[in-house]
Protein backbone atom coordinates (compact mmCIF):
# COMPACT_ATOMS: atom_id res chain seq x y z
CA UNK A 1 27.10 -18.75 -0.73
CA UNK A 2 29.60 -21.45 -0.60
CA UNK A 3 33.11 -20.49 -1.57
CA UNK A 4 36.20 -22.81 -2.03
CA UNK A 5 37.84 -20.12 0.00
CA UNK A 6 35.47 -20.32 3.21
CA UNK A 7 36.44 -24.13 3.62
CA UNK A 8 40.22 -23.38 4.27
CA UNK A 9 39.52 -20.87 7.12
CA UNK A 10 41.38 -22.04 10.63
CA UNK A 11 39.28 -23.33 13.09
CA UNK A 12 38.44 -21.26 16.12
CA UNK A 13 40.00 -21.64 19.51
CA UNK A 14 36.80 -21.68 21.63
CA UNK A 15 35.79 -24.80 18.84
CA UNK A 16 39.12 -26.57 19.27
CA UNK A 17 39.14 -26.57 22.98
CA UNK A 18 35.45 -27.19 23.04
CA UNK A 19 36.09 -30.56 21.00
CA UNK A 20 39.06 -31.52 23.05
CA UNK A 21 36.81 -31.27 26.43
CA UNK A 22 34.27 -33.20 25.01
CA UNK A 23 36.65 -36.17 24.04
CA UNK A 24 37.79 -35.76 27.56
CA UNK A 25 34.45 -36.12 29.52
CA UNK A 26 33.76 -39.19 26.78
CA UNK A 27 36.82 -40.86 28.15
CA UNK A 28 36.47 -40.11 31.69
CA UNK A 29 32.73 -41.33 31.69
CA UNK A 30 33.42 -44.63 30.31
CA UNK A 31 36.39 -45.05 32.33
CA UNK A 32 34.06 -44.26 35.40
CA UNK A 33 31.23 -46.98 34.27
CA UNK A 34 33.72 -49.60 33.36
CA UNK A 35 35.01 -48.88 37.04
CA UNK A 36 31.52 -49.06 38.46
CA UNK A 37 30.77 -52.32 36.96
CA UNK A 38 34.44 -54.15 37.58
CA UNK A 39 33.35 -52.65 41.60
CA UNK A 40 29.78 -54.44 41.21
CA UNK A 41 31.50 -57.85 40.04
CA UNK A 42 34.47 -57.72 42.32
CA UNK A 43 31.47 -57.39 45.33
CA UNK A 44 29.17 -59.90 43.93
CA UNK A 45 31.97 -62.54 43.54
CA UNK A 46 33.40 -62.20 47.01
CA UNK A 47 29.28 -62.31 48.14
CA UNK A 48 29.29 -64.75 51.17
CA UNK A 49 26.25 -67.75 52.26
CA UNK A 50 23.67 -65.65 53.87
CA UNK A 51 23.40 -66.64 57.05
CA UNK A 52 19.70 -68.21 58.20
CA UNK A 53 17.01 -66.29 59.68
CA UNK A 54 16.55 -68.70 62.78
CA UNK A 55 19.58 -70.85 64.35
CA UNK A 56 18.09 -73.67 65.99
CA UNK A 57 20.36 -74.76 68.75
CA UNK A 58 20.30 -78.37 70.23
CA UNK A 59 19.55 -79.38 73.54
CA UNK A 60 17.83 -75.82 74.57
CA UNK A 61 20.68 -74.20 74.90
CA UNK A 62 20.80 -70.84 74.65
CA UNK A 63 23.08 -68.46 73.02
CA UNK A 64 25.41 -65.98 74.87
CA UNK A 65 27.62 -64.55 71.99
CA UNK A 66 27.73 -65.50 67.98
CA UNK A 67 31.00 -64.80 65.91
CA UNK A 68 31.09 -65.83 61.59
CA UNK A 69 34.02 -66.59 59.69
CA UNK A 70 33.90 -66.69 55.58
CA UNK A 71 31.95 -70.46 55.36
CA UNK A 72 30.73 -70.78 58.86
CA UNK A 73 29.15 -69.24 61.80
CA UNK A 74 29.55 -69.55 65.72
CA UNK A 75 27.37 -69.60 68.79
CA UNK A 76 28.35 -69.84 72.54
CA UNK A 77 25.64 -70.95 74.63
CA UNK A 78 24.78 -70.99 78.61
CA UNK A 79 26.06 -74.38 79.71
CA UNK A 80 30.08 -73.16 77.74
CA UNK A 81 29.88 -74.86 74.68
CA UNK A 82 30.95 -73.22 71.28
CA UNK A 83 28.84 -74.68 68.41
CA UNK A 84 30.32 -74.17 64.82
CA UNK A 85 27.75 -74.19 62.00
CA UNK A 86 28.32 -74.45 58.18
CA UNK A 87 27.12 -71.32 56.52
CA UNK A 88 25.96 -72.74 53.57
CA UNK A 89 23.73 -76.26 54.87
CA UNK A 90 22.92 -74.82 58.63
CA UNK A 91 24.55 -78.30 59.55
CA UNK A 92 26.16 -78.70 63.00
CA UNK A 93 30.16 -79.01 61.95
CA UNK A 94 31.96 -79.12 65.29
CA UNK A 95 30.97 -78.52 69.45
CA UNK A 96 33.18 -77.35 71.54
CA UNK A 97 33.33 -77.51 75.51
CA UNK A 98 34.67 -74.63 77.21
CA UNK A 99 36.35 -76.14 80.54
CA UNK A 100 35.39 -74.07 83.52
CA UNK A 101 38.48 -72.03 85.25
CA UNK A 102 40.15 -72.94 88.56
């Protein structure tokens, strides 16, 4: 039976701190996923070109060492030239001879 006097009895302490760890996990949970996604977006939106499967190089040459910045890409070849690509087209941007030492 329902009394008016069972509805003014304190609350238990196992209930109290059980409600107070629940609000807790809530909070930490979303904090977590909002975390999660502001760590997808900041990767995505720093995402570079990606680079081409094949680099075609002119002439024959052929490649000794390859280096990549944020928009471009590099490739020293046999006869010491460095030949800087754009990242995004594949386009030829600048050569560069390499003079020989003495």
């Amino acid at each position: 039976m329902d009394t008016p006097e069972s509805e003014n009895l304190p609350e238990p302490p196992n209930l109290r701190f059980l409600r107070v760890l629940v609000t807790v996990l809530t909070a930490v949970m979303i904090a977590g996923i909002v975390m999660i996604l502001g760590l997808i977006w900041h990767r995505y939106n720093n995402a570079r070109a990606p680079l081409p499967e094949v680099i075609t190089l002119p002439g024959g040459a052929i490649a000794t060492a390859y280096t990549q910045g944020p928009d471009w890409y590099a490739v020293v070849t046999d006869g010491n030239q460095i030949l800087i690509f754009d990242r995004g087209t594949g386009d030829l941007r600048q050569t560069i001879l390499i003079a020989p030492a003495k």
